[in-house]
Protein backbone atom coordinates (compact mmCIF):
# COMPACT_ATOMS: atom_id res chain seq x y z
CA UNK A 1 -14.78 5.83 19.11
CA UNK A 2 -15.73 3.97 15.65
CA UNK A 3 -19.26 3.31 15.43
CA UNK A 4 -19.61 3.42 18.93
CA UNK A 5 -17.30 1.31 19.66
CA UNK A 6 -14.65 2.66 22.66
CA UNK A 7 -11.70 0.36 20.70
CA UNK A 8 -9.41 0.51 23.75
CA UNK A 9 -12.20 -2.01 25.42
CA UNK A 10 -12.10 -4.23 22.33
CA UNK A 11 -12.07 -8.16 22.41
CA UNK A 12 -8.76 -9.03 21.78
CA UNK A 13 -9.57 -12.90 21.33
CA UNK A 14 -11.87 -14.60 18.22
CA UNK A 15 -15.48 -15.04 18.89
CA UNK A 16 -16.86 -18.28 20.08
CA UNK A 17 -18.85 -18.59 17.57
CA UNK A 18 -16.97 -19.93 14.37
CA UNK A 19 -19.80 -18.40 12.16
CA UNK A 20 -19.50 -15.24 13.55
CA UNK A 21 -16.08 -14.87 13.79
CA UNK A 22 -15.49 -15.83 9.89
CA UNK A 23 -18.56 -13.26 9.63
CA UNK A 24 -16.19 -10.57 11.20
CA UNK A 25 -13.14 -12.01 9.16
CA UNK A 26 -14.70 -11.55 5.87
CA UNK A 27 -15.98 -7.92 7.13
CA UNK A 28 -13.18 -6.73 8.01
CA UNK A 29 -11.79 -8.58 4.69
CA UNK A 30 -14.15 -5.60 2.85
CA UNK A 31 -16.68 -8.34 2.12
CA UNK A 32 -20.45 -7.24 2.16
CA UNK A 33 -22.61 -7.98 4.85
CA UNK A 34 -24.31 -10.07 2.72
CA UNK A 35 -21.67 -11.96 1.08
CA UNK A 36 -19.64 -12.70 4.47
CA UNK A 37 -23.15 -13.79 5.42
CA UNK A 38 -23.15 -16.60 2.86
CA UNK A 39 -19.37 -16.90 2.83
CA UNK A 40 -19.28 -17.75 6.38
CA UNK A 41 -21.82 -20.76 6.47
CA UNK A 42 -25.07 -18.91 6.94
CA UNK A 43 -28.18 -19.41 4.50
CA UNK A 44 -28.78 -15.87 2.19
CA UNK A 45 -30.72 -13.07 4.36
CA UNK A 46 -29.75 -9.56 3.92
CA UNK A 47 -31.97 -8.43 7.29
CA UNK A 48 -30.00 -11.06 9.38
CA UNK A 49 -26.63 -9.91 7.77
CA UNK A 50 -26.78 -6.58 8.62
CA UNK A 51 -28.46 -7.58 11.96
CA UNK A 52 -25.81 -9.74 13.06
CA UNK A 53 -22.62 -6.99 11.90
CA UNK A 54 -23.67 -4.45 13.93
CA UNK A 55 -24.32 -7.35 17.55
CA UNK A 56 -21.45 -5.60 19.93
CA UNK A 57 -18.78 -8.50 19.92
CA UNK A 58 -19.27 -9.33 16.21
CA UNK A 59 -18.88 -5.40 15.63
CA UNK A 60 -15.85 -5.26 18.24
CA UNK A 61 -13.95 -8.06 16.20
CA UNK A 62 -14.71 -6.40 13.17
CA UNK A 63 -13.03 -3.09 14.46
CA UNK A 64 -9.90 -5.05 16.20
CA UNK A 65 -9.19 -6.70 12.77
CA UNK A 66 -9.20 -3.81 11.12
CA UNK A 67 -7.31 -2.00 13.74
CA UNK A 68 -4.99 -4.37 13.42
CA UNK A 69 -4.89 -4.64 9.91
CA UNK A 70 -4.20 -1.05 9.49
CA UNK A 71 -1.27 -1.01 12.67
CA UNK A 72 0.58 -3.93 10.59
CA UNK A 73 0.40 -1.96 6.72
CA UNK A 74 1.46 1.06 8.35
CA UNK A 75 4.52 2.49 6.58
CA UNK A 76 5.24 5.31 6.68
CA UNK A 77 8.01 8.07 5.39
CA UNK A 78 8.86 8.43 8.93
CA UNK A 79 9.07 4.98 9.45
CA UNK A 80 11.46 4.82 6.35
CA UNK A 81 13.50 7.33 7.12
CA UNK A 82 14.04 6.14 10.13
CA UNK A 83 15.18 2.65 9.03
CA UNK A 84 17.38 4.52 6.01
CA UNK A 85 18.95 6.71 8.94
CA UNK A 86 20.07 3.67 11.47
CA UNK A 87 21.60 1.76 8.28
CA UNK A 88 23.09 5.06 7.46
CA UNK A 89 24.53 5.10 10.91
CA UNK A 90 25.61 1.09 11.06
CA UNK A 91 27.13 1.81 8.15
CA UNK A 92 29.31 5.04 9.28
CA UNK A 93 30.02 2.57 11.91
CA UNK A 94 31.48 -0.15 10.09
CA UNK A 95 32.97 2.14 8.24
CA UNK A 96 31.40 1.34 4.89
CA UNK A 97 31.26 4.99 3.57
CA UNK A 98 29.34 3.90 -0.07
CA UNK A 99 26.53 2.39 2.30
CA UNK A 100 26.01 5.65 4.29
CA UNK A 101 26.17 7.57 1.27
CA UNK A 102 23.87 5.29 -0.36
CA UNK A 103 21.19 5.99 2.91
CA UNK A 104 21.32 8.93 2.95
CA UNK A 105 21.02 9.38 -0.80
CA UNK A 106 17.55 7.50 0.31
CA UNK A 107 16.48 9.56 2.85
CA UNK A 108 17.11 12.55 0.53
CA UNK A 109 14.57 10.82 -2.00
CA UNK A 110 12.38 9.80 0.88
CA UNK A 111 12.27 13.68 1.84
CA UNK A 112 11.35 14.51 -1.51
CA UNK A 113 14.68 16.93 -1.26
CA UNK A 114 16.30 14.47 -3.67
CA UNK A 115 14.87 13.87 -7.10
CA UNK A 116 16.65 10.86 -8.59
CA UNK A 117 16.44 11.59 -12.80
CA UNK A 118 17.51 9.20 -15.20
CA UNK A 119 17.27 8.92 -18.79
CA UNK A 120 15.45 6.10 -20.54
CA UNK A 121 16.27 5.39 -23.98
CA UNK A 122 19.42 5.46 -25.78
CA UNK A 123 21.48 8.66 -26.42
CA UNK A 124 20.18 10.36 -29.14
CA UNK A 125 16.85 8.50 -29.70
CA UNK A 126 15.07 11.66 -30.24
CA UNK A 127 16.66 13.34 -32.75
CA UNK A 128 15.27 11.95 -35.46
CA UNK A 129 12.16 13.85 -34.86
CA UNK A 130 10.90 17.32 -35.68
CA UNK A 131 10.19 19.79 -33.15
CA UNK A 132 6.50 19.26 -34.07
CA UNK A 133 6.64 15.04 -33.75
CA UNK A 134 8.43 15.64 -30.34
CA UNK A 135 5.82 17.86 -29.21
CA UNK A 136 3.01 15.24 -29.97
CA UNK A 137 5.21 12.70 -28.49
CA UNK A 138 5.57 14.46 -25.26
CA UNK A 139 1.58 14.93 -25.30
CA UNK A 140 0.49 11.28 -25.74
CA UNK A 141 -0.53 11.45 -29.23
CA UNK A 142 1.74 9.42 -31.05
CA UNK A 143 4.10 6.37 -30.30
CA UNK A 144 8.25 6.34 -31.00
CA UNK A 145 8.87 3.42 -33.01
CA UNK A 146 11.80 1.64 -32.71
CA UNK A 147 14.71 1.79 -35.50
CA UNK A 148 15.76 -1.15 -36.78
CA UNK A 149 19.52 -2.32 -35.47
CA UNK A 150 21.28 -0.99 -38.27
CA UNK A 151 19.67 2.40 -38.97
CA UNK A 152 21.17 3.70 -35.47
């Protein structure tokens, strides 16, 4: 139930009303009530806004979009895994060992059992610095400049 609303029994086609369905579009949007109101051809009246969002169909819509919203952004690390894990096995398949090992190197990062580290900077970029200047670095007080070209 949301809002009182059993959304297996929802509408599953627009509203005949134009007004009212581009009412429940811009609700569902995360428009106000007010400002799908006016956006969706109506003259300014907070009392009929919030009248007409919670009339059953116009409510209805408004909970099918968003169900429907929400059922077509839905990605999950399941959902990725499970991709990574088929490609792994297509390529296992097809014999393409560097694309298996390359899926499941994903799923391992996926899983959060796999921490992929890397190094940004050159080699040796802090050692210019003292102990103290690194430490003030690492805590957000100061900036690295960069060295010119030839002082590397």
């Amino acid at each position: 139930m949301f809002c009182g609303i059993d959304r297996k029994r929802i509408a599953v086609s627009p509203l005949r009303n134009t007004r009212q369905e581009a009412f429940a579009q811009l609700l569902a949007k995360g428009s106000s009530k007010s400002a799908a109101y006016v956006g969706s051809g109506y003259k300014p009246d907070r009392h009929h806004a919030a009248r007409l969002a919670t009339k059953g169909p116009v409510a209805q819509r408004v909970a099918e979009l968003q169900q429907r919203a929400q059922e077509q952004t839905q990605v999950t690390i399941g959902s990725l895994v499970a991709a990574a894990d088929e490609l792994r096995e297509l390529a296992i398949e097809h014999k393409r060992i560097s694309a298996g090992v390359a899926a499941v190197r994903e799923i391992g990062i996926l899983t959060g059992l796999r921490i992929d580290r890397r190094e940004i900077g050159a080699a040796g970029e802090f050692d210019r610095l003292s102990d103290q200047e690194l430490m003030r670095l690492i805590e957000g007080e100061v900036e690295l400049l960069p060295l010119p070209d030839d002082a590397r």
